[in-house]
N, C-alpha and C. Protein backbone atom coordinates (compact mmCIF):
# COMPACT_ATOMS: atom_id res chain seq x y z
N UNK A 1 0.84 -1.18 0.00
CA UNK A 1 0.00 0.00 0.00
C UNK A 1 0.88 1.24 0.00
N UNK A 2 0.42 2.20 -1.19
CA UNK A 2 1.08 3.47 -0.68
C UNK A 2 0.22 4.40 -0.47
N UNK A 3 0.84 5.71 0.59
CA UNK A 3 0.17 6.77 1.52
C UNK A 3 0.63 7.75 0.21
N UNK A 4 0.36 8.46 -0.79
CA UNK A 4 0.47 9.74 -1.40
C UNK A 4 -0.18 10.68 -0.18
N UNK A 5 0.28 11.78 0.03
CA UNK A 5 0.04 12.81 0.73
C UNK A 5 -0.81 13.83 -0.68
N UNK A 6 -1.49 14.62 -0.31
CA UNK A 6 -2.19 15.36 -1.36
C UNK A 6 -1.49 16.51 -1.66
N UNK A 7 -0.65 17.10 -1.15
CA UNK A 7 0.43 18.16 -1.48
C UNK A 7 1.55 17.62 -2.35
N UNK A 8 2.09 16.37 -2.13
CA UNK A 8 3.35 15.88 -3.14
C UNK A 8 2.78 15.76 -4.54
N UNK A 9 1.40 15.18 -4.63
CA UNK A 9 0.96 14.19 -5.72
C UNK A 9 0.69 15.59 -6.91
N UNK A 10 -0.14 16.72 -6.09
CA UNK A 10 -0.15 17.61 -7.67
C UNK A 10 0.79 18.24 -8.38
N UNK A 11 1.92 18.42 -7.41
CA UNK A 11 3.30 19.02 -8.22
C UNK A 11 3.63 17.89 -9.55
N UNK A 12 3.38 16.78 -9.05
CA UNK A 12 4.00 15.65 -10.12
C UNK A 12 2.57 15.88 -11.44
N UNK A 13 1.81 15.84 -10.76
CA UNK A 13 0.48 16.22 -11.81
C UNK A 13 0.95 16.95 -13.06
N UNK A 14 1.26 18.81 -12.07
CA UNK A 14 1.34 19.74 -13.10
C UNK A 14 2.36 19.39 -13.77
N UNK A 15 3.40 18.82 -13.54
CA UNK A 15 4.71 18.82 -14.30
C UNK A 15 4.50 17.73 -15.57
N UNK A 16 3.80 16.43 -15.19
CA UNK A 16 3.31 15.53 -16.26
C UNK A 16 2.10 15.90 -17.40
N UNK A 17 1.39 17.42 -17.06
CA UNK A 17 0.82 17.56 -17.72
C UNK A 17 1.54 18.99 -18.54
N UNK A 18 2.56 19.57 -18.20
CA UNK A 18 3.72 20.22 -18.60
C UNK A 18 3.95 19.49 -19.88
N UNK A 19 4.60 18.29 -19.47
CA UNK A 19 5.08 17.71 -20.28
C UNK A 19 4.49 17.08 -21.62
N UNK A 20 3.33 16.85 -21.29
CA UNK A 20 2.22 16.47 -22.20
C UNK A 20 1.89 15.06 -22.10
N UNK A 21 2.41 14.42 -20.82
CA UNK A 21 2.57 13.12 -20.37
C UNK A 21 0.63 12.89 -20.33
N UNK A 22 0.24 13.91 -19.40
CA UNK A 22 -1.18 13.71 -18.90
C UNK A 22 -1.86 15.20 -19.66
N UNK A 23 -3.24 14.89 -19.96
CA UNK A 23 -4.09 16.19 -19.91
C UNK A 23 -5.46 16.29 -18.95
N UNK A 24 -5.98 17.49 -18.54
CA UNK A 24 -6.76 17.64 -17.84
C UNK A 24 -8.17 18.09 -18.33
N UNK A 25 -9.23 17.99 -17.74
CA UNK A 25 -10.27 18.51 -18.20
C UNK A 25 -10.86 18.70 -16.57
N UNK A 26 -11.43 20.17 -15.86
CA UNK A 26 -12.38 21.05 -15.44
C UNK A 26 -13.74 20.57 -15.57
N UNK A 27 -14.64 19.94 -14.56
CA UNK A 27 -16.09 19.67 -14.61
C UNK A 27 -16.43 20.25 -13.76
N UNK A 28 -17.85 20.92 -13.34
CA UNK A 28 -18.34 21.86 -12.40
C UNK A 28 -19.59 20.25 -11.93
N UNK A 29 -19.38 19.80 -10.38
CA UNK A 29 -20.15 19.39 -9.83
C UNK A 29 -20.74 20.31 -8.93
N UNK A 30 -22.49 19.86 -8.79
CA UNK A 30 -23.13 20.45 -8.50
C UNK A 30 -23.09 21.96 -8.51
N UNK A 31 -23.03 23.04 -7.25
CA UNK A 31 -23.13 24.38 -7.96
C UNK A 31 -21.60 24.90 -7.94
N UNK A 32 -20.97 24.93 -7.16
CA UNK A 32 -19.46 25.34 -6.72
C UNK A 32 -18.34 24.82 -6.92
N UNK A 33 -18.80 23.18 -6.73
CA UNK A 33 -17.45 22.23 -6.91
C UNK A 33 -17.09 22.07 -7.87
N UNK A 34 -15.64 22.21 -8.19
CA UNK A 34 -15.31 21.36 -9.58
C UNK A 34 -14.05 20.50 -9.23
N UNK A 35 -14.57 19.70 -10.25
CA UNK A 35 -13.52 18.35 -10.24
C UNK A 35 -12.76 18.29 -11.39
N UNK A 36 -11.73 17.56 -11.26
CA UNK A 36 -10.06 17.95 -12.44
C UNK A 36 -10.40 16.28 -13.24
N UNK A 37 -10.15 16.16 -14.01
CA UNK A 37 -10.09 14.76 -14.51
C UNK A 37 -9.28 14.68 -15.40
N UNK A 38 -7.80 13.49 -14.91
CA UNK A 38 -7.03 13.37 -15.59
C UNK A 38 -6.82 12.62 -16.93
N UNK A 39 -6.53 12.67 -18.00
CA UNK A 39 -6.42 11.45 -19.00
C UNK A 39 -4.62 11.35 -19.03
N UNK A 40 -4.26 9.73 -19.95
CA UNK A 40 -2.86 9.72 -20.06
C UNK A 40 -3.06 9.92 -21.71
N UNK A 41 -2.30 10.67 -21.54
CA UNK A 41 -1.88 10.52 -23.41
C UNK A 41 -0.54 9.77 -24.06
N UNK A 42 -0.93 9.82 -25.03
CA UNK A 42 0.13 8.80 -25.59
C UNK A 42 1.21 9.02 -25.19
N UNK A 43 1.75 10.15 -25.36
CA UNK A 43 3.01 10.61 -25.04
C UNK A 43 3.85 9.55 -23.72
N UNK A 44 2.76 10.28 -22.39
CA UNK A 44 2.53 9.68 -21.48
C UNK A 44 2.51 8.07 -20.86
N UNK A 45 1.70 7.18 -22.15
CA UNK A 45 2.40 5.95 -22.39
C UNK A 45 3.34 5.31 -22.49
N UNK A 46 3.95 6.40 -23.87
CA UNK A 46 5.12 5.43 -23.64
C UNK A 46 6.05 5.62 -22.87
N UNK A 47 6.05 7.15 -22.28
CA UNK A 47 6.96 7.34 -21.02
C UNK A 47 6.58 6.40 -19.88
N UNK A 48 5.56 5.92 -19.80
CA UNK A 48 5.04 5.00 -18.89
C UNK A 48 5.57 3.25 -18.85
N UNK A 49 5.44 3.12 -20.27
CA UNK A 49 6.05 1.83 -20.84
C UNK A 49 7.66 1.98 -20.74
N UNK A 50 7.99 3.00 -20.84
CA UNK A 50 9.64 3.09 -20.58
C UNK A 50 10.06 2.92 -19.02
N UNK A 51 9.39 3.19 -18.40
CA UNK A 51 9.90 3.21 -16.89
C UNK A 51 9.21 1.36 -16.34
N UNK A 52 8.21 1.11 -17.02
CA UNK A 52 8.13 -0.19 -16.21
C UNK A 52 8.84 -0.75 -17.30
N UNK A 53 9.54 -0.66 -18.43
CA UNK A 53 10.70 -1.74 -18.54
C UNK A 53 11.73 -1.60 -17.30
N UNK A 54 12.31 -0.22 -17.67
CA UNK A 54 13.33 -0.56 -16.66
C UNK A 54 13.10 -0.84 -15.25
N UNK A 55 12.07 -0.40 -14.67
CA UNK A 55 11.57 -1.80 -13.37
C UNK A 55 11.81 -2.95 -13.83
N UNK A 56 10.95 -3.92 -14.53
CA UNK A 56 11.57 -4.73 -14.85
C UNK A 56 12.72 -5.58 -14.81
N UNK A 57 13.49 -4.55 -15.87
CA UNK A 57 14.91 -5.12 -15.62
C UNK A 57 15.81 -4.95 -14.73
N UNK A 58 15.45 -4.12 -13.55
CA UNK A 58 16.06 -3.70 -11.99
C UNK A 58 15.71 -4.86 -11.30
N UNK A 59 14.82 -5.20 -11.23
CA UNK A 59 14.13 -6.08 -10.58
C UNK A 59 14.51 -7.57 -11.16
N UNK A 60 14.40 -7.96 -12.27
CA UNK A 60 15.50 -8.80 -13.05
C UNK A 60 16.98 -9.21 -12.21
N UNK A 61 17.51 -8.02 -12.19
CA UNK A 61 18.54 -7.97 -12.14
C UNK A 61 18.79 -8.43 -10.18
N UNK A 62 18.37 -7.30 -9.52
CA UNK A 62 17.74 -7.91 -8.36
C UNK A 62 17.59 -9.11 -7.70
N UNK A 63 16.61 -10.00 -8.60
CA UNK A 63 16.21 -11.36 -8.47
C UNK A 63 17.31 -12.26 -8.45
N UNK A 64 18.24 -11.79 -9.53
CA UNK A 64 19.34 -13.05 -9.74
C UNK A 64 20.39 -12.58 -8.87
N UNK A 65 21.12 -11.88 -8.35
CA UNK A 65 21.33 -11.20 -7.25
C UNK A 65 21.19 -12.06 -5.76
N UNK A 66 19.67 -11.60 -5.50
CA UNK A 66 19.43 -12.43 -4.27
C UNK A 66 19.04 -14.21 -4.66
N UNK A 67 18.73 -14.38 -5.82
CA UNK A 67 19.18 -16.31 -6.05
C UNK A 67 20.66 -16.48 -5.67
N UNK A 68 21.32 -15.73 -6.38
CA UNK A 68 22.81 -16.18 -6.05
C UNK A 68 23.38 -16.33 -4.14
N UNK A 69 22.90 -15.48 -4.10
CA UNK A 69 23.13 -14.92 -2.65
C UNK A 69 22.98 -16.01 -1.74
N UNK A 70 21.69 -16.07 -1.93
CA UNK A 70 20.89 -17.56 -1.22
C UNK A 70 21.56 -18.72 -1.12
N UNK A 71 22.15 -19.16 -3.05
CA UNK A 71 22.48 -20.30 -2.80
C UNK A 71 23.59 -20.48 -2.35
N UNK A 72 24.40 -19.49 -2.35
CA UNK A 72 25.75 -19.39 -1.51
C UNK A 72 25.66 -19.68 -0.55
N UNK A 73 24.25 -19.77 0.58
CA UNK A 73 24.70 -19.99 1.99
C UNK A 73 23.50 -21.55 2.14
């Protein structure tokens, strides 16, 4: 489980939608409220697909790491 705090999470927002990673769209609930709704855009994808490769292969790498480790003892 992760705790995002609501102050860290929109800086990363604005900057991904800077980037053109994410876009936003403004809805007015009921009379006052409005709500933000994020989409990913492509862009955003494949920057997305780029970072869980390299998870992946950290984690890859990682794995065989602690196999080795193990069978050493």
């Amino acid at each position: 489980k992760i705790d995002i705090k609501e102050g860290s999470m929109y800086p990363v927002l604005y900057k991904f939608e800077d980037l053109g990673y994410i876009s936003s769209e403004k809805k007015l609930v009921g009379k006052r409220m409005t709500r933000i709704y994020y989409h990913l855009e492509p862009s955003g994808k494949e920057y997305l697909e780029g970072i869980y490769k390299e998870y992946k292969e950290m984690t890859s790498i990682i794995d065989t790491f602690m196999e080795e480790e193990h069978d050493l003892q």
